[in-house]
N, C-alpha and C. Protein backbone atom coordinates (compact mmCIF):
# COMPACT_ATOMS: atom_id res chain seq x y z
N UNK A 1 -17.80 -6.56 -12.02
CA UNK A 1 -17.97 -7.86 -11.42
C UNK A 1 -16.64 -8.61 -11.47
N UNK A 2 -16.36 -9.01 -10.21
CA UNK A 2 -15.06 -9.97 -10.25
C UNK A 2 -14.77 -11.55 -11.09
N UNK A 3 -13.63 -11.53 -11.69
CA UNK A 3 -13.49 -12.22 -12.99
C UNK A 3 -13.58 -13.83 -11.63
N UNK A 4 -13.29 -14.10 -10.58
CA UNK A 4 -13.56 -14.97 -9.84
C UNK A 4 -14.53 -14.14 -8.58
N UNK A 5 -15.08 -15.67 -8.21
CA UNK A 5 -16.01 -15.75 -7.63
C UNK A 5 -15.44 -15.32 -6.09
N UNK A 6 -16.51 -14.10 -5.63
CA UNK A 6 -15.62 -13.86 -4.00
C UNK A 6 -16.95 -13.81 -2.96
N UNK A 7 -16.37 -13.67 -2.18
CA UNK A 7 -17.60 -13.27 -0.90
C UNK A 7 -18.00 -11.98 -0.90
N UNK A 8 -19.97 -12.41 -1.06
CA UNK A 8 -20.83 -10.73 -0.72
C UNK A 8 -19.84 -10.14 0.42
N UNK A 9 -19.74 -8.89 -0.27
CA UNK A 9 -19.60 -8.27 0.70
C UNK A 9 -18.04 -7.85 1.45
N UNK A 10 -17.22 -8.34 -0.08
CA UNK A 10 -16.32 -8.38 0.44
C UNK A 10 -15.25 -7.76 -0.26
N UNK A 11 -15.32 -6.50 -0.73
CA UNK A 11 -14.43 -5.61 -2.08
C UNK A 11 -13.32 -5.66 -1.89
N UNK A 12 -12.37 -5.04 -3.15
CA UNK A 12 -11.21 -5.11 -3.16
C UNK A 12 -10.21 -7.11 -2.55
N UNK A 13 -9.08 -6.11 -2.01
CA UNK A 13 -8.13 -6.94 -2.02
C UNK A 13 -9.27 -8.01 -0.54
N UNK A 14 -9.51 -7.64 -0.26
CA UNK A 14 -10.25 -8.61 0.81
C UNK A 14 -11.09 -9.93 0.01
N UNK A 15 -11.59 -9.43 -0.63
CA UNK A 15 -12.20 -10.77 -1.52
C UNK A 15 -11.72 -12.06 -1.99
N UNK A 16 -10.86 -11.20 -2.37
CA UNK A 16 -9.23 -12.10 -3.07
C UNK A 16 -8.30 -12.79 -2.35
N UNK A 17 -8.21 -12.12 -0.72
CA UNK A 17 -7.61 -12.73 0.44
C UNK A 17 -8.49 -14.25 0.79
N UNK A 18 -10.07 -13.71 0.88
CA UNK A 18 -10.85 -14.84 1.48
C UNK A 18 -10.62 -15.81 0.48
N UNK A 19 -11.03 -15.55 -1.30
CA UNK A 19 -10.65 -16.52 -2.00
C UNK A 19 -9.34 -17.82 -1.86
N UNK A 20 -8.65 -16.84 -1.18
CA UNK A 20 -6.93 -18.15 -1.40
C UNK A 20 -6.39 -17.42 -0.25
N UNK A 21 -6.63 -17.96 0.62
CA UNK A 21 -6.24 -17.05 2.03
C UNK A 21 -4.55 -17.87 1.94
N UNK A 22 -4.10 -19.06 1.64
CA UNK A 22 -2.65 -19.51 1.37
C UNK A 22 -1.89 -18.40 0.95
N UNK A 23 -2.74 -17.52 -0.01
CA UNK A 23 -2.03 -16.51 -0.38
C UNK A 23 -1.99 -15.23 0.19
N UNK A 24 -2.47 -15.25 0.78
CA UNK A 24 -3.22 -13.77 1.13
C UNK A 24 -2.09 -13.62 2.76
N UNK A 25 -1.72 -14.45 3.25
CA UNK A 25 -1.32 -14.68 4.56
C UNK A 25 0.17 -14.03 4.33
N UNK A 26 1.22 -14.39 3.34
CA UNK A 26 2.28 -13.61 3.29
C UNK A 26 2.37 -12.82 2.43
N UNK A 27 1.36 -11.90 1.51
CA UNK A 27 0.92 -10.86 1.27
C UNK A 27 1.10 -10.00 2.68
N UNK A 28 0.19 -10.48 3.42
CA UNK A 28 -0.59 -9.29 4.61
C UNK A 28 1.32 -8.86 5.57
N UNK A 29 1.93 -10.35 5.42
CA UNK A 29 2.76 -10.32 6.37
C UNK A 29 4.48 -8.99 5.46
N UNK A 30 4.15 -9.50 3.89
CA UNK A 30 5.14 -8.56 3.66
C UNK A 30 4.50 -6.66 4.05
N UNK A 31 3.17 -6.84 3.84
CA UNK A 31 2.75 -5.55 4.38
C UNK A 31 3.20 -5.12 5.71
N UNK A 32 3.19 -5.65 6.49
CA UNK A 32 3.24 -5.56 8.04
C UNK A 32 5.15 -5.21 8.03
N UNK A 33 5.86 -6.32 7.56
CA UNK A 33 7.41 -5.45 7.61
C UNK A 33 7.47 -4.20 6.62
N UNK A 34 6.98 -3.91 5.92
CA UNK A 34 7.03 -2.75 4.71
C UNK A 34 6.54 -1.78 5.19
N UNK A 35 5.38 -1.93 5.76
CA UNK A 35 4.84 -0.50 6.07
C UNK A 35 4.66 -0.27 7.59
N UNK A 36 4.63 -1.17 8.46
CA UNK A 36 4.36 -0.63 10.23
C UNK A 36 5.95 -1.62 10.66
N UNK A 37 6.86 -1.82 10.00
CA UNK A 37 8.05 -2.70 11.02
C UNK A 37 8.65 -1.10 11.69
N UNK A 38 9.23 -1.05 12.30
CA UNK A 38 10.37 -0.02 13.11
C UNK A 38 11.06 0.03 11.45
N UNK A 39 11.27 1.22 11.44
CA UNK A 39 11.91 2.36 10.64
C UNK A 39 12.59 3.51 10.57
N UNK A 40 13.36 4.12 9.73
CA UNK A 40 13.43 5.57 9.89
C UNK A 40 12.47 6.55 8.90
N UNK A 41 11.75 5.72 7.92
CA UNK A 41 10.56 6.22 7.68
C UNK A 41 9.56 6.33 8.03
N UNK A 42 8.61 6.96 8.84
CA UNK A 42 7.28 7.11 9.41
C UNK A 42 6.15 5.56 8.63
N UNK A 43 5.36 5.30 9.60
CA UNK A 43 4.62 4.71 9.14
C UNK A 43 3.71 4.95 7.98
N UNK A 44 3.43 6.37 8.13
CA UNK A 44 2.74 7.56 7.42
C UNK A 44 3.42 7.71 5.92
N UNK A 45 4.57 7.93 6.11
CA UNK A 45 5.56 7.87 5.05
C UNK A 45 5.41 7.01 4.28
N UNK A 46 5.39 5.72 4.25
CA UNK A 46 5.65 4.32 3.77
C UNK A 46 3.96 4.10 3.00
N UNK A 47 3.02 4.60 4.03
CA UNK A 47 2.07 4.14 3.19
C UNK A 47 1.66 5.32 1.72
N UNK A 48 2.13 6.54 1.98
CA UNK A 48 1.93 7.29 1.78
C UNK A 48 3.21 6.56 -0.17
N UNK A 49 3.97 6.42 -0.08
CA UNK A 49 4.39 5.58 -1.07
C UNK A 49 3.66 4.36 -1.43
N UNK A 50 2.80 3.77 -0.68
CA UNK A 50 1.84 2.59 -1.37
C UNK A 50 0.83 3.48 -2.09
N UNK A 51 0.07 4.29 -2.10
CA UNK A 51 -0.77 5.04 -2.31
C UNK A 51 -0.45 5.27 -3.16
N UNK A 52 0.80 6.41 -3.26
CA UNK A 52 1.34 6.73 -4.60
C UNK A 52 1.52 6.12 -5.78
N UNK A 53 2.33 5.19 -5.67
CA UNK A 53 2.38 3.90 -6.98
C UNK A 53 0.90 3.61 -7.13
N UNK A 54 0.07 3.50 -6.03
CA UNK A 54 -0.95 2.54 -6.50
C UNK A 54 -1.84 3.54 -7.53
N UNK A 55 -1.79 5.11 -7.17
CA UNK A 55 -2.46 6.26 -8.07
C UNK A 55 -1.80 6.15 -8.97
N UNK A 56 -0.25 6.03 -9.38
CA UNK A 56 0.02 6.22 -10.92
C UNK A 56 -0.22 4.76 -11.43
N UNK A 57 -0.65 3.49 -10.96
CA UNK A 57 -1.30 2.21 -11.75
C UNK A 57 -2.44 2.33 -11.73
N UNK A 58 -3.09 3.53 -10.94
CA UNK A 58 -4.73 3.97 -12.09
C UNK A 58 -5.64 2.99 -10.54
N UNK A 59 -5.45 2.23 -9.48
CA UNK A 59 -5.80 1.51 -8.79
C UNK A 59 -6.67 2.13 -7.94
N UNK A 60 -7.92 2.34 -8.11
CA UNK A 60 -8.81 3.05 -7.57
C UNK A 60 -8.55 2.29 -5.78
N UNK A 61 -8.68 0.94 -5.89
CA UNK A 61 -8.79 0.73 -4.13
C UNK A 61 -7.83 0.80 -3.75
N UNK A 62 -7.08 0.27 -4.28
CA UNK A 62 -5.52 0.28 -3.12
C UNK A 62 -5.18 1.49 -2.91
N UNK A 63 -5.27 2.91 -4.06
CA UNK A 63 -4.69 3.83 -3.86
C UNK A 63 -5.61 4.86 -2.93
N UNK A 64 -6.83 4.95 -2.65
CA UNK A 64 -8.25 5.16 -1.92
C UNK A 64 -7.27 4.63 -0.26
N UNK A 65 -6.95 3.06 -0.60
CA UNK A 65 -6.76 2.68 0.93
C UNK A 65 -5.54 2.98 1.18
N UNK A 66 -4.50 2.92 0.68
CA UNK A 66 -3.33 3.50 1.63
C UNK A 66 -3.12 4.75 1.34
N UNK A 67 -3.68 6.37 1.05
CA UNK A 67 -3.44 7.42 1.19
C UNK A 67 -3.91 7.81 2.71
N UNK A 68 -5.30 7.03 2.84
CA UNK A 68 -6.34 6.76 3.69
C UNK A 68 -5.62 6.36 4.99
N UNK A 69 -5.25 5.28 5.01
CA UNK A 69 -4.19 5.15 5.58
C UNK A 69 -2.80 6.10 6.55
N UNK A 70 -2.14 6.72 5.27
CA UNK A 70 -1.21 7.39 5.24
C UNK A 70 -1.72 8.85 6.48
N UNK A 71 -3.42 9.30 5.68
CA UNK A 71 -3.28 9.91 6.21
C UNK A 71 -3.62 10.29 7.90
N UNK A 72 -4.33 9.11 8.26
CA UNK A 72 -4.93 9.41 9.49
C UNK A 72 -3.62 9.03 10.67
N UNK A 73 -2.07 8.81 10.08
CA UNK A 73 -0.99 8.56 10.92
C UNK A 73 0.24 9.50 10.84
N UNK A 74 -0.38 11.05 9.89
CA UNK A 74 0.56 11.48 9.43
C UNK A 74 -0.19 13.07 10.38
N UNK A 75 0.54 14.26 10.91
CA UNK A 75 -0.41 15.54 11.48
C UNK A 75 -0.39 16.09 9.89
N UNK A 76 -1.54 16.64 9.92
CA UNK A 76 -2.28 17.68 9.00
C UNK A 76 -2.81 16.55 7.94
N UNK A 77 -2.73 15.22 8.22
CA UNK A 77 -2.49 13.90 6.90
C UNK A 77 -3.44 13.96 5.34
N UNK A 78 -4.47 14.75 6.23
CA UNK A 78 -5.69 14.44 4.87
C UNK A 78 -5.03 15.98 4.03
N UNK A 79 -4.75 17.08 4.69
CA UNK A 79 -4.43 17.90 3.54
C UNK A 79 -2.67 17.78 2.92
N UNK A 80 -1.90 16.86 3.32
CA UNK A 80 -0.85 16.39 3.11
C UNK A 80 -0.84 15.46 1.81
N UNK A 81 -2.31 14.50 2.25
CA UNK A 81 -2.41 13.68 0.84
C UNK A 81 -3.07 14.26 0.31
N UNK A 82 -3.83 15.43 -0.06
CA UNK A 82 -4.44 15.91 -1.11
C UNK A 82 -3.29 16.49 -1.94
N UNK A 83 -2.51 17.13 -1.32
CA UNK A 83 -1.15 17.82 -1.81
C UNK A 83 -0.33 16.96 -2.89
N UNK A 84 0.34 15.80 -2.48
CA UNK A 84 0.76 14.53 -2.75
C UNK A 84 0.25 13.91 -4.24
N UNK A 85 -1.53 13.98 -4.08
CA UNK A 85 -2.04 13.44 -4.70
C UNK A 85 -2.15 14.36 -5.93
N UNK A 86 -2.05 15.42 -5.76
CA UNK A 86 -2.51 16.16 -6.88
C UNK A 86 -0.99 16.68 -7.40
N UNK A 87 0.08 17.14 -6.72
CA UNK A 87 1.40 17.53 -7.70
C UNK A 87 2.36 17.32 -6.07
N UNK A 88 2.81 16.02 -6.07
CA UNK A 88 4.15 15.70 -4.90
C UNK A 88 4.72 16.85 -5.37
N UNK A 89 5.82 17.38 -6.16
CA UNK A 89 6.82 18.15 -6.24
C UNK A 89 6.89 19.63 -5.44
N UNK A 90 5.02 20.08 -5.47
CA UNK A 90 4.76 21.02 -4.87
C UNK A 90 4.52 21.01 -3.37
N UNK A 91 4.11 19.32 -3.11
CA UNK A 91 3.35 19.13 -2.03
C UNK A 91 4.38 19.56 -0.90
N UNK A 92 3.80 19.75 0.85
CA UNK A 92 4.77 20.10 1.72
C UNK A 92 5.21 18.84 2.39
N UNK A 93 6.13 18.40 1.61
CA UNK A 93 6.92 17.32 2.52
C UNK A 93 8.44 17.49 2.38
N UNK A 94 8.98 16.82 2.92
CA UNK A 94 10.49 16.82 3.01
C UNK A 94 10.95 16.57 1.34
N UNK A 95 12.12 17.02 1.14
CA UNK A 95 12.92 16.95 0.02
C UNK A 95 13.30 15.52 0.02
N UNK A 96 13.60 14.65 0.89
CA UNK A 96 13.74 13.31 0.57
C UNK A 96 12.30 12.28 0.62
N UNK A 97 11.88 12.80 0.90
CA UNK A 97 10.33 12.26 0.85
C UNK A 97 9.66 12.29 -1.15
N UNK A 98 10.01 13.40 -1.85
CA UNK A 98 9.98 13.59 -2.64
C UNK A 98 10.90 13.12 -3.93
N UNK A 99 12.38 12.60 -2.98
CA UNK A 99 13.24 12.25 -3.89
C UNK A 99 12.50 10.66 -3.77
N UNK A 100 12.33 10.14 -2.82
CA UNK A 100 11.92 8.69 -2.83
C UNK A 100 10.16 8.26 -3.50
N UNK A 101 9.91 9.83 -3.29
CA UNK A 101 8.13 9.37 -4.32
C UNK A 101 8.86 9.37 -5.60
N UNK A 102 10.06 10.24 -6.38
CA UNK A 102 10.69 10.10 -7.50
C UNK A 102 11.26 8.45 -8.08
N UNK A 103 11.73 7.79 -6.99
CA UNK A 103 12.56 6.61 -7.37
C UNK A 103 11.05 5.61 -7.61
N UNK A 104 10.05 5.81 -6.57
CA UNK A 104 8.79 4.97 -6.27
C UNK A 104 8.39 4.90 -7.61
N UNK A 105 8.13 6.10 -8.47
CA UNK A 105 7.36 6.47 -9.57
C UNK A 105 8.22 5.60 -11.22
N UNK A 106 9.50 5.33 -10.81
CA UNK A 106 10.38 5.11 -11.73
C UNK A 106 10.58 3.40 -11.73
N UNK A 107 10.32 3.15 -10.64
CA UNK A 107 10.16 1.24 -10.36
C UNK A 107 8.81 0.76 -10.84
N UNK A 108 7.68 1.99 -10.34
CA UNK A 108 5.86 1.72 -10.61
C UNK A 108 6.22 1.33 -12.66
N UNK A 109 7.28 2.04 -13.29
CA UNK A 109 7.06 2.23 -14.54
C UNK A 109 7.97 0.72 -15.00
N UNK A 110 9.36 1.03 -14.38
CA UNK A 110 9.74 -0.61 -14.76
C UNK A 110 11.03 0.02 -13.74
N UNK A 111 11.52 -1.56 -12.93
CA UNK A 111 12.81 -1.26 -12.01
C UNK A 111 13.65 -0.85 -13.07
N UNK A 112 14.19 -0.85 -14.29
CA UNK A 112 15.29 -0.75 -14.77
C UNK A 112 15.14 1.31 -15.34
N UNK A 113 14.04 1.52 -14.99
CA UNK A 113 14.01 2.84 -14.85
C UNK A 113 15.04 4.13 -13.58
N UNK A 114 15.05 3.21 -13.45
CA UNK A 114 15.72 3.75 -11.60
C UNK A 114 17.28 4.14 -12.13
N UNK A 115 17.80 5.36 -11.98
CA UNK A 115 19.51 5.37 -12.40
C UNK A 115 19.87 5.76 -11.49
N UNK A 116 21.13 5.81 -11.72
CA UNK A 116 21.94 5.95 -10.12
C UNK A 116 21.92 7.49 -9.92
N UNK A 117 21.66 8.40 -10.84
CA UNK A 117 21.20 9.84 -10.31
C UNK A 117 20.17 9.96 -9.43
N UNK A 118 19.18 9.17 -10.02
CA UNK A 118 17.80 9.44 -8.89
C UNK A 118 18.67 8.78 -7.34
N UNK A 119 19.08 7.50 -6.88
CA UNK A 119 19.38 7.73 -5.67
C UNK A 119 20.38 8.00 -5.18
N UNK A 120 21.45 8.85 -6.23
CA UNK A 120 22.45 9.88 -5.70
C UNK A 120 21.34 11.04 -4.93
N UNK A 121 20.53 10.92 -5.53
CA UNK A 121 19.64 12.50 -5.39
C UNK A 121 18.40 12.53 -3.89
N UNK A 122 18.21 11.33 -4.03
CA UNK A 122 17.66 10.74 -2.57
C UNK A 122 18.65 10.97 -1.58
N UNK A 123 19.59 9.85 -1.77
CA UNK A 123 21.07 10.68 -0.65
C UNK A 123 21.23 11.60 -0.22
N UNK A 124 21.34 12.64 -1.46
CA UNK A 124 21.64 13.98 -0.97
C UNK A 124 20.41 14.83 -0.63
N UNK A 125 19.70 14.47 0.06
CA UNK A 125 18.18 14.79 0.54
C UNK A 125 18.25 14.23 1.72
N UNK A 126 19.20 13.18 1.79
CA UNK A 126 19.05 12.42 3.20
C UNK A 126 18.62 11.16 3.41
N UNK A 127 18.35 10.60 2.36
CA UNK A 127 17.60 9.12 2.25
C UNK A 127 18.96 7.91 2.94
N UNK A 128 18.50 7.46 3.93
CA UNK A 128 19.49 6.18 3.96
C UNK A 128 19.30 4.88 2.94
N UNK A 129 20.28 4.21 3.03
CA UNK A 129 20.18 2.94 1.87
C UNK A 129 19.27 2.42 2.24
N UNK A 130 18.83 1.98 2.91
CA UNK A 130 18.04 1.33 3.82
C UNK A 130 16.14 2.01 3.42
N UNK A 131 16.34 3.10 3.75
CA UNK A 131 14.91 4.17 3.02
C UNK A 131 14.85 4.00 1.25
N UNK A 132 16.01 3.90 0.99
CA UNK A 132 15.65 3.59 -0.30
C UNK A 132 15.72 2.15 -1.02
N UNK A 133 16.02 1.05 -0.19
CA UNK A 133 15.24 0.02 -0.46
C UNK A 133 14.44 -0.25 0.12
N UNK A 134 13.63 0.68 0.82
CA UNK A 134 12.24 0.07 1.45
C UNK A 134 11.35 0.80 0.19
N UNK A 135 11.59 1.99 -0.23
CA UNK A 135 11.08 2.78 -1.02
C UNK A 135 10.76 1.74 -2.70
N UNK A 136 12.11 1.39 -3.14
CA UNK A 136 12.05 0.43 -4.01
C UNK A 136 11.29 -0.73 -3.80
N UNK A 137 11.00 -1.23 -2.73
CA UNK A 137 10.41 -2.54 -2.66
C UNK A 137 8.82 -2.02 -2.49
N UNK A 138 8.61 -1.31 -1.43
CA UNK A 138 7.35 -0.68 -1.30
C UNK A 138 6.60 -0.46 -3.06
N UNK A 139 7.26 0.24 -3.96
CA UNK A 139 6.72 0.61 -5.12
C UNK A 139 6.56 -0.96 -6.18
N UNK A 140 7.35 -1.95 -5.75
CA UNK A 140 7.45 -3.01 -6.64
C UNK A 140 6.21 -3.70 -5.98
N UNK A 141 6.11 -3.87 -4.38
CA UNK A 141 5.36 -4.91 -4.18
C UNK A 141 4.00 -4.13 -4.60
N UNK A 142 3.99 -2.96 -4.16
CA UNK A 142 2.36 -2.33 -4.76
C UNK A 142 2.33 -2.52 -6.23
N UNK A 143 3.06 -2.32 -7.31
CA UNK A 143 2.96 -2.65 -8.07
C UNK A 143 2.25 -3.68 -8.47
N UNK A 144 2.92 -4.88 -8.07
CA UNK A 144 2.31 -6.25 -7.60
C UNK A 144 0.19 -6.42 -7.23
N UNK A 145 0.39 -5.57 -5.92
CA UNK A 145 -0.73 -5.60 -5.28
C UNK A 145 -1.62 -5.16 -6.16
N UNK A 146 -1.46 -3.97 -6.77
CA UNK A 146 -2.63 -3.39 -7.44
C UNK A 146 -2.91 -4.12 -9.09
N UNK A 147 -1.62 -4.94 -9.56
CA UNK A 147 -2.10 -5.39 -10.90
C UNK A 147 -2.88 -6.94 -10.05
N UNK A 148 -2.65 -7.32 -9.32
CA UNK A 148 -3.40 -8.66 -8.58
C UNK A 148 -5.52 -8.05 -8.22
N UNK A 149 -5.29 -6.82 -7.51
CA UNK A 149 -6.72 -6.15 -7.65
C UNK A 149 -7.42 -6.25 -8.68
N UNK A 150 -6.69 -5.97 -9.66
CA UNK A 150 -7.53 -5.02 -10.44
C UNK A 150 -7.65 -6.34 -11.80
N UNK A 151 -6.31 -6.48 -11.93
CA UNK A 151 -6.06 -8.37 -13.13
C UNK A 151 -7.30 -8.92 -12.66
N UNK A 152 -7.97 -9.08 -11.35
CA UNK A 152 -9.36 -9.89 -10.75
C UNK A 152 -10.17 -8.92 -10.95
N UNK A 153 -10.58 -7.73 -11.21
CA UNK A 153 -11.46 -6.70 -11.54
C UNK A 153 -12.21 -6.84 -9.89
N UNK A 154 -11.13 -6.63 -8.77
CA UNK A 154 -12.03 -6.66 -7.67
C UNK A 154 -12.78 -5.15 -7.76
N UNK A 155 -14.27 -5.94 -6.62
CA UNK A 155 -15.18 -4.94 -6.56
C UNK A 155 -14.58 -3.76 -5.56
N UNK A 156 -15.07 -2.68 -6.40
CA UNK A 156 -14.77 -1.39 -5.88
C UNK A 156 -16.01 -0.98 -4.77
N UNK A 157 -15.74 -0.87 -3.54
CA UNK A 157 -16.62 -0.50 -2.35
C UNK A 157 -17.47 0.75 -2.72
N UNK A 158 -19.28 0.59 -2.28
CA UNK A 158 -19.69 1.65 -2.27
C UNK A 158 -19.68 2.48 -1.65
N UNK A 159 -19.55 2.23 -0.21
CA UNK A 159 -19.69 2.58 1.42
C UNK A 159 -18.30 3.95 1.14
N UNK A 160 -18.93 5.43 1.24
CA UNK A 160 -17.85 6.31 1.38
C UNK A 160 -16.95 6.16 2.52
N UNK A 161 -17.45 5.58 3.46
CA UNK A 161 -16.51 5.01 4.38
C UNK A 161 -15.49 4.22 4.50
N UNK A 162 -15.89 3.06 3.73
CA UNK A 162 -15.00 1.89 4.03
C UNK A 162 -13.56 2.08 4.12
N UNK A 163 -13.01 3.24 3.75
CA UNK A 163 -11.69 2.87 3.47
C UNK A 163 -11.39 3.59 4.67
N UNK A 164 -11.77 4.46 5.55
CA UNK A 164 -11.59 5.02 7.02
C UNK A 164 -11.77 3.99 7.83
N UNK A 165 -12.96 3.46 8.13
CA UNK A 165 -12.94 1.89 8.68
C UNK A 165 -11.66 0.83 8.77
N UNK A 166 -11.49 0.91 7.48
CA UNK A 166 -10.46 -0.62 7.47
C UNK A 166 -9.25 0.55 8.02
N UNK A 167 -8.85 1.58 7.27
CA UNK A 167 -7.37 2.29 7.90
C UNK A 167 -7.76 2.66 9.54
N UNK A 168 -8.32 2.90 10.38
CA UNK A 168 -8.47 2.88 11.58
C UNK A 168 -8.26 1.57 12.43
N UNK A 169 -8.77 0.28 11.54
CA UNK A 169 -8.79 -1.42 11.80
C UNK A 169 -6.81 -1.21 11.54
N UNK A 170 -5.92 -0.93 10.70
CA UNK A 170 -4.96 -1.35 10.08
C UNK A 170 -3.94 -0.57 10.87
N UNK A 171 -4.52 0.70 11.57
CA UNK A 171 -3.54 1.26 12.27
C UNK A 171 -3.65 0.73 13.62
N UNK A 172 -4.31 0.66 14.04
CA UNK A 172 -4.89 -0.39 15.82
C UNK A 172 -4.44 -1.52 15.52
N UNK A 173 -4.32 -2.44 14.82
CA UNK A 173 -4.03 -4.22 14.89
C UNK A 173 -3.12 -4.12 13.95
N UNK A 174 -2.73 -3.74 12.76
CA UNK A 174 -1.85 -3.82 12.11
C UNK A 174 -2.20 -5.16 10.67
N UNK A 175 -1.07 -5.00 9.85
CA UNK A 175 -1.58 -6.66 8.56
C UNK A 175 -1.51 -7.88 9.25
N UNK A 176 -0.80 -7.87 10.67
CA UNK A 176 -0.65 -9.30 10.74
C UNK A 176 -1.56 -9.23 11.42
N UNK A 177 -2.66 -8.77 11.85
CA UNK A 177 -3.75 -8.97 12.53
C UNK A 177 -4.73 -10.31 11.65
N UNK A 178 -4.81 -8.70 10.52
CA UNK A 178 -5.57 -9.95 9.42
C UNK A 178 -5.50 -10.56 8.41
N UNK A 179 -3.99 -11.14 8.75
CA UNK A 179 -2.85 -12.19 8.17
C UNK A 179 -3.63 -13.35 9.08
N UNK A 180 -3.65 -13.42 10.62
CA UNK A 180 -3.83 -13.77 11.33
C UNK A 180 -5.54 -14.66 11.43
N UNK A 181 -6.50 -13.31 10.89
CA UNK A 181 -7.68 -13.46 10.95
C UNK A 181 -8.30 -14.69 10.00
N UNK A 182 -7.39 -14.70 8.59
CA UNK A 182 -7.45 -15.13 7.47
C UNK A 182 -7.25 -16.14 7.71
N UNK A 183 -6.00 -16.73 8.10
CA UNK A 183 -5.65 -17.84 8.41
C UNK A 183 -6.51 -18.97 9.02
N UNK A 184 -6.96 -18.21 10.55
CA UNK A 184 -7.83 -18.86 11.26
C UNK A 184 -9.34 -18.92 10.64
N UNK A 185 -9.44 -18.43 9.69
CA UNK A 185 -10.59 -18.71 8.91
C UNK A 185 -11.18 -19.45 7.84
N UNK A 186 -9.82 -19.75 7.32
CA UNK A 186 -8.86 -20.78 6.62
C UNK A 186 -9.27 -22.42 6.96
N UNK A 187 -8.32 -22.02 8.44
CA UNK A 187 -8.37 -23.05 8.96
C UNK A 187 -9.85 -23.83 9.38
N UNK A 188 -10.72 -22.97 9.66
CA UNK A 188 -11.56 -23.18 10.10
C UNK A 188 -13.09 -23.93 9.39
N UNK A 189 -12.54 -23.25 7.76
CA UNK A 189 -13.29 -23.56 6.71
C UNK A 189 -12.97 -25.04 6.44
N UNK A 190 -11.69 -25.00 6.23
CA UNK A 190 -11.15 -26.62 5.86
C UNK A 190 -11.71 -27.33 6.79
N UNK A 191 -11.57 -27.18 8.53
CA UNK A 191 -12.10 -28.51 9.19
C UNK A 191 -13.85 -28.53 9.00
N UNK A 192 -14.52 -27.81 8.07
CA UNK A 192 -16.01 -28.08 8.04
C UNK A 192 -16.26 -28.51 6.84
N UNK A 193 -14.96 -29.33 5.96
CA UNK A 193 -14.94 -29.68 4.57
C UNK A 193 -15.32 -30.92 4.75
């Protein structure tokens, strides 16, 4: 049961959005440049690093929703994140894909974990500076996201679905959709105050 009060019906980070949508609005919007802005990392890629951090902080939803995510934008995606999920080192992805789940895993623990070997070692895999501060920020802000979930003990969805639902909703409209949605709902609540 959530340590604050949310809307039936409304698990995870969504609950928590409707609660303080003030907040929830540039949340959704750092999502939207982090994980779907133009890149040289795949969209697939990027979430596929939210996922990750969010599995080694133990985050049953977030890490459920962006593998979920990850995978329905990635070809072969669902047996890509099973791979991922169970031993990256083995999994079949690129060598810099792996150097940057390495740096992801080392920020999830504390930024001052990160040495300049690990993104010598990204580099030489191919990582641009640029991939590896999206990589670094990606793992800090999930960081973020999933101790904000879970610090509220949001409710964990029963529906085996839900998390195909919302990643099908997230790849079609994107966060600022329902950055967008929130807002105007927001708004809408206040003028019936």
């Amino acid at each position: 049961m959530p340590h604050i009060p949310v809307a039936e019906g409304s698990p995870g980070i969504f609950g928590l959005f409707q609660f303080r949508p003030e907040t929830a609005v540039p949340m959704l919007e750092l999502c939207e440049v982090l994980l779907r802005a133009d890149n040289s990392l795949s969209r697939g890629e990027r979430e596929m690093i939210a996922g990750y951090v969010s599995q080694g902080n133990r985050s049953e939803f977030c890490q459920d929703g962006h593998f979920t995510i990850a995978a329905i934008q990635m070809e072969d995606g669902r047996d890509l994140v099973r791979a991922v999920r169970a031993t990256p080192e083995d999994a079949p992805i690129s060598a810099k894909m792996k150097a940057l789940l390495r740096i992801a895993e080392k920020v999830r623990i504390g930024g001052r974990s990160v040495l300049e070997d690990d993104v010598d070692a990204a580099r030489n895999a191919g990582a641009t500076d640029v991939e590896i501060h999206d990589a670094v920020l990606i793992a800090a802000a999930f960081s973020m996201f999933n101790r904000y979930v879970d610090g509220l003990d949001a409710i964990i969805p029963e529906d085996p679905h839900f998390h195909d639902v919302v990643a099908q909703k997230v790849v079609a409209q994107g966060y600022s959709r329902m950055a967008k949605m929130i807002a105007e709902g927001a708004s809408k609540a206040g003028a019936s105050r």
